[in-house]
C-alpha atoms as a PDB file:
ATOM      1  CA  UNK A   1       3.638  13.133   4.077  1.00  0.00           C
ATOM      2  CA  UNK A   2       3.962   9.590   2.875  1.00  0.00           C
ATOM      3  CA  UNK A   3       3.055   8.785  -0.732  1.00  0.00           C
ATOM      4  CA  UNK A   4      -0.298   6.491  -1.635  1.00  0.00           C
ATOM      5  CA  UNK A   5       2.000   4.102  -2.920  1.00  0.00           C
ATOM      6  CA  UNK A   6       3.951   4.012   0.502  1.00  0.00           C
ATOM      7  CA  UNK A   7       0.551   3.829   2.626  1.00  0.00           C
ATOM      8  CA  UNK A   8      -0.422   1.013   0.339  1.00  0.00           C
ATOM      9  CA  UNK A   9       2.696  -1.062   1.185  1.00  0.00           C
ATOM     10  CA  UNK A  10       2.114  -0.748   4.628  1.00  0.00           C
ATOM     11  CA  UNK A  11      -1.105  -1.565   4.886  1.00  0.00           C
ATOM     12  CA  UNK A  12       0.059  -4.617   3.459  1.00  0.00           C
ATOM     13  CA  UNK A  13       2.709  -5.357   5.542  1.00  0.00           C
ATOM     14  CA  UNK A  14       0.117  -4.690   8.656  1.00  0.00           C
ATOM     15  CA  UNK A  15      -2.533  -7.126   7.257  1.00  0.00           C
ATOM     16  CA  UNK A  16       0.306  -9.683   5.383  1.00  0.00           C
ATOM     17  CA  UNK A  17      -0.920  -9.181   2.363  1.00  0.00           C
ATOM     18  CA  UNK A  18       0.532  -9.798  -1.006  1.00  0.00           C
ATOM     19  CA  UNK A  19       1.383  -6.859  -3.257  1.00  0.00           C
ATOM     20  CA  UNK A  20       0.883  -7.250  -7.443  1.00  0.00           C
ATOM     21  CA  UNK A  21       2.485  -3.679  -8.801  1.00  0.00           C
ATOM     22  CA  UNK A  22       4.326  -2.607 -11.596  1.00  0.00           C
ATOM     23  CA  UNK A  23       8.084  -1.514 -11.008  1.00  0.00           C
ATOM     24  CA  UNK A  24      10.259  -0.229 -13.833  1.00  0.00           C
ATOM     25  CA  UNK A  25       7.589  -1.984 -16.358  1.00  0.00           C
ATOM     26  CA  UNK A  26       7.315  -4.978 -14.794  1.00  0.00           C
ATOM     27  CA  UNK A  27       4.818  -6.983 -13.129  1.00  0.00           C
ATOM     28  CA  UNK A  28       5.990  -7.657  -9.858  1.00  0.00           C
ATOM     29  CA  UNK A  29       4.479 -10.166  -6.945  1.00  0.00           C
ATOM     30  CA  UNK A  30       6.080  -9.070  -3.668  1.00  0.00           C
ATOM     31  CA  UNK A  31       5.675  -9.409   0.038  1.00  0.00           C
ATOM     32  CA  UNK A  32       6.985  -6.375   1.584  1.00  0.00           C
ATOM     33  CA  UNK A  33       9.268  -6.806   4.687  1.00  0.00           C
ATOM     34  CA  UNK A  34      11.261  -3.557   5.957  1.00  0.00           C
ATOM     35  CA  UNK A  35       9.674  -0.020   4.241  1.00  0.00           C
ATOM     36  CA  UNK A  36      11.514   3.468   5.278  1.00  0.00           C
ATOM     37  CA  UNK A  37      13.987   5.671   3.270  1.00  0.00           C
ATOM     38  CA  UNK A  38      17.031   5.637   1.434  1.00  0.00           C
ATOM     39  CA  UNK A  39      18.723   8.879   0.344  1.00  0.00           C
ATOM     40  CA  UNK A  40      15.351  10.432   1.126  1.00  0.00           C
ATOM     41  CA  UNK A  41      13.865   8.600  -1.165  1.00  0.00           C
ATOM     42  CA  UNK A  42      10.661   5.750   0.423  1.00  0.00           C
ATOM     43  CA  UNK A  43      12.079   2.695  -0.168  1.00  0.00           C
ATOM     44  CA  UNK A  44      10.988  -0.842   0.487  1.00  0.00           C
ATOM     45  CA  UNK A  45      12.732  -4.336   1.307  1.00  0.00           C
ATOM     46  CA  UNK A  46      10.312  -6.974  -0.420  1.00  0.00           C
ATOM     47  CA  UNK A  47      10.851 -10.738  -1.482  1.00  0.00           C
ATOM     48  CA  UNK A  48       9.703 -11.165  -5.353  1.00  0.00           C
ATOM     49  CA  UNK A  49       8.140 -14.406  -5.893  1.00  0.00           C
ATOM     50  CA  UNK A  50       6.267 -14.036  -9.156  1.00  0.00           C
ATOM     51  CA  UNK A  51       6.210 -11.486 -12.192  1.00  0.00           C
ATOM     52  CA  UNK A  52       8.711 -10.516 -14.233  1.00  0.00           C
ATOM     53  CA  UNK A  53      12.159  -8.922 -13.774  1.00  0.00           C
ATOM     54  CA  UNK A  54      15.204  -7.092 -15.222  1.00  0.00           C
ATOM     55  CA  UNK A  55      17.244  -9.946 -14.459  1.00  0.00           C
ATOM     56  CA  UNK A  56      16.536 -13.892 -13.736  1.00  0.00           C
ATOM     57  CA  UNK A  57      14.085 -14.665 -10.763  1.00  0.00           C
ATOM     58  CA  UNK A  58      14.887 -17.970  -9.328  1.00  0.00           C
ATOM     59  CA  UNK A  59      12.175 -20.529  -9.099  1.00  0.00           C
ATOM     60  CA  UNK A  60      11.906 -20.035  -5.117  1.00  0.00           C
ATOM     61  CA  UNK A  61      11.852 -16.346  -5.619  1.00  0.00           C
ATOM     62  CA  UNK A  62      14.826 -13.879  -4.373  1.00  0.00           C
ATOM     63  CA  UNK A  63      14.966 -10.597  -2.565  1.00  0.00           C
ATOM     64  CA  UNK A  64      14.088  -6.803  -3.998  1.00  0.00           C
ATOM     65  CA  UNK A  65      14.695  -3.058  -3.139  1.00  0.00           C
ATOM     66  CA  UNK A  66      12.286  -1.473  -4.624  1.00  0.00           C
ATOM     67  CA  UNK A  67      12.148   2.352  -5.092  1.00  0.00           C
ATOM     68  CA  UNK A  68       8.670   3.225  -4.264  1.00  0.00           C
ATOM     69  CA  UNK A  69       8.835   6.259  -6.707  1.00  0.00           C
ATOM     70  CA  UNK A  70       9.372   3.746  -9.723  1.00  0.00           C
ATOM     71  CA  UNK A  71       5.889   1.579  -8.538  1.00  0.00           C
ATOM     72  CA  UNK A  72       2.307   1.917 -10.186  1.00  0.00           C
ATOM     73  CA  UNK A  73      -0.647  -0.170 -10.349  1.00  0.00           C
ATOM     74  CA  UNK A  74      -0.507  -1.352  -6.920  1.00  0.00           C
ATOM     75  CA  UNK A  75      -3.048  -3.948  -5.883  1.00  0.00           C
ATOM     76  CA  UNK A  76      -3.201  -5.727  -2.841  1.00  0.00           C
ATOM     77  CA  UNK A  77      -4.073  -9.211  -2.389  1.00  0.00           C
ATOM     78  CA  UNK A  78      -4.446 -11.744  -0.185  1.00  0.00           C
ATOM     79  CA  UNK A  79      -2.104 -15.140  -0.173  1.00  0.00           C
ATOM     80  CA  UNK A  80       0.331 -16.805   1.282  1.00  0.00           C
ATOM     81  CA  UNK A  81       3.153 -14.737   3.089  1.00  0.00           C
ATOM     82  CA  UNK A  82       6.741 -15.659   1.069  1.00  0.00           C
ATOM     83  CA  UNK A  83      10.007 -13.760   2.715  1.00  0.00           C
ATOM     84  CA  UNK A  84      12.468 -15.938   1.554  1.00  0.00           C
ATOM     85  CA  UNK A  85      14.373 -18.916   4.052  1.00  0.00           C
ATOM     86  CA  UNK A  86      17.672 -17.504   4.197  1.00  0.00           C
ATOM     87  CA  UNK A  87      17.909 -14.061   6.947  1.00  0.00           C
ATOM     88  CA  UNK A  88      21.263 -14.690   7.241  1.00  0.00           C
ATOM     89  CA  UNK A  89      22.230 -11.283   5.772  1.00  0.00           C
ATOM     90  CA  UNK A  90      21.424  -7.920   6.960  1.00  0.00           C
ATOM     91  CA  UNK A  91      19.815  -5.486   4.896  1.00  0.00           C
ATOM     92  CA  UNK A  92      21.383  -3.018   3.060  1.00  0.00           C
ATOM     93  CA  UNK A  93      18.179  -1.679   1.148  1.00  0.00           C
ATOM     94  CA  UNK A  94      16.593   0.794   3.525  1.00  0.00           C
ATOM     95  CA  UNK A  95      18.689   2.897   5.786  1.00  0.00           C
ATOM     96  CA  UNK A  96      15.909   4.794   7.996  1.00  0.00           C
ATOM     97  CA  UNK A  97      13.576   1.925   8.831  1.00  0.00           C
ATOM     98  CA  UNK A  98       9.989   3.517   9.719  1.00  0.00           C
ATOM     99  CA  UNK A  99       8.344  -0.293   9.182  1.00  0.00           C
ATOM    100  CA  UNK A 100       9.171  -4.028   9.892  1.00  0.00           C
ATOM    101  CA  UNK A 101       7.285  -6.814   9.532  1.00  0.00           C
ATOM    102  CA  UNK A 102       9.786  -8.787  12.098  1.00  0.00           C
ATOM    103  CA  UNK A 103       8.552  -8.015  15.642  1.00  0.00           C
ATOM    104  CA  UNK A 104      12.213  -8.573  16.816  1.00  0.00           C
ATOM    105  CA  UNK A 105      14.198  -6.434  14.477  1.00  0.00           C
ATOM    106  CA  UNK A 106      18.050  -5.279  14.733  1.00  0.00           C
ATOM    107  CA  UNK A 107      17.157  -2.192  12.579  1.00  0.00           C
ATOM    108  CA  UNK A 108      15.109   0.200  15.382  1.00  0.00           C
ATOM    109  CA  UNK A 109      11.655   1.030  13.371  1.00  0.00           C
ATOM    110  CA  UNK A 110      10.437   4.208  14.160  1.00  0.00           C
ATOM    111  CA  UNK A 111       6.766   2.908  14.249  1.00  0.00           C
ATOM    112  CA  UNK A 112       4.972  -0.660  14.719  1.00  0.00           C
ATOM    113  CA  UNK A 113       2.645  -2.312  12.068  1.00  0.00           C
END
């Protein structure tokens, strides 16, 4: 049974809707773009444009795995939809992909949004 935390982010990937949360005590402004699992563990792919961080967020914002476990205070919120310009890369975040925002993607999700 998924957690709140994991319904929440994908009700906000179905409606493209901003997410404001707290992840290891830090405000966070994400979109989330690929949610599923990771050594059993719900996991999420999301692009970080605003909040804080452990580490230096670049102006234009930067990509985040985000261990859903480690989230509170999620809010949802509607705004402009930010993933990032560069999808050069594949993922590596989530290895058992149950949700992806890209209609088209390489990584088989078990469900549509």
């Amino acid at each position: 049974m998924p957690s709140p935390t994991y319904e929440l982010f994908r009700e906000a990937m179905a409606a493209r809707q901003q997410i404001v949360c707290t992840y290891r005590g830090r405000r966070r402004e994400v979109c989330s773009v690929i949610l599923g699992h990771t050594g059993g563990q719900e996991t999420a792919l999301t692009y970080q444009f605003a909040g804080e961080s452990n580490s230096r967020l670049p102006p234009e914002g930067e990509w985040r795995c985000l261990t859903l476990s480690m989230v509170s205070d999620v809010e949802l919120r509607d705004g402009p939809w930010r993933t990032g310009g560069s999808h050069s890369a594949s993922q590596s975040c989530v290895e058992s992909v149950d949700f992806d925002v890209n209609p088209d993607s390489p990584y088989s999700p078990k469900h549509r949004l």
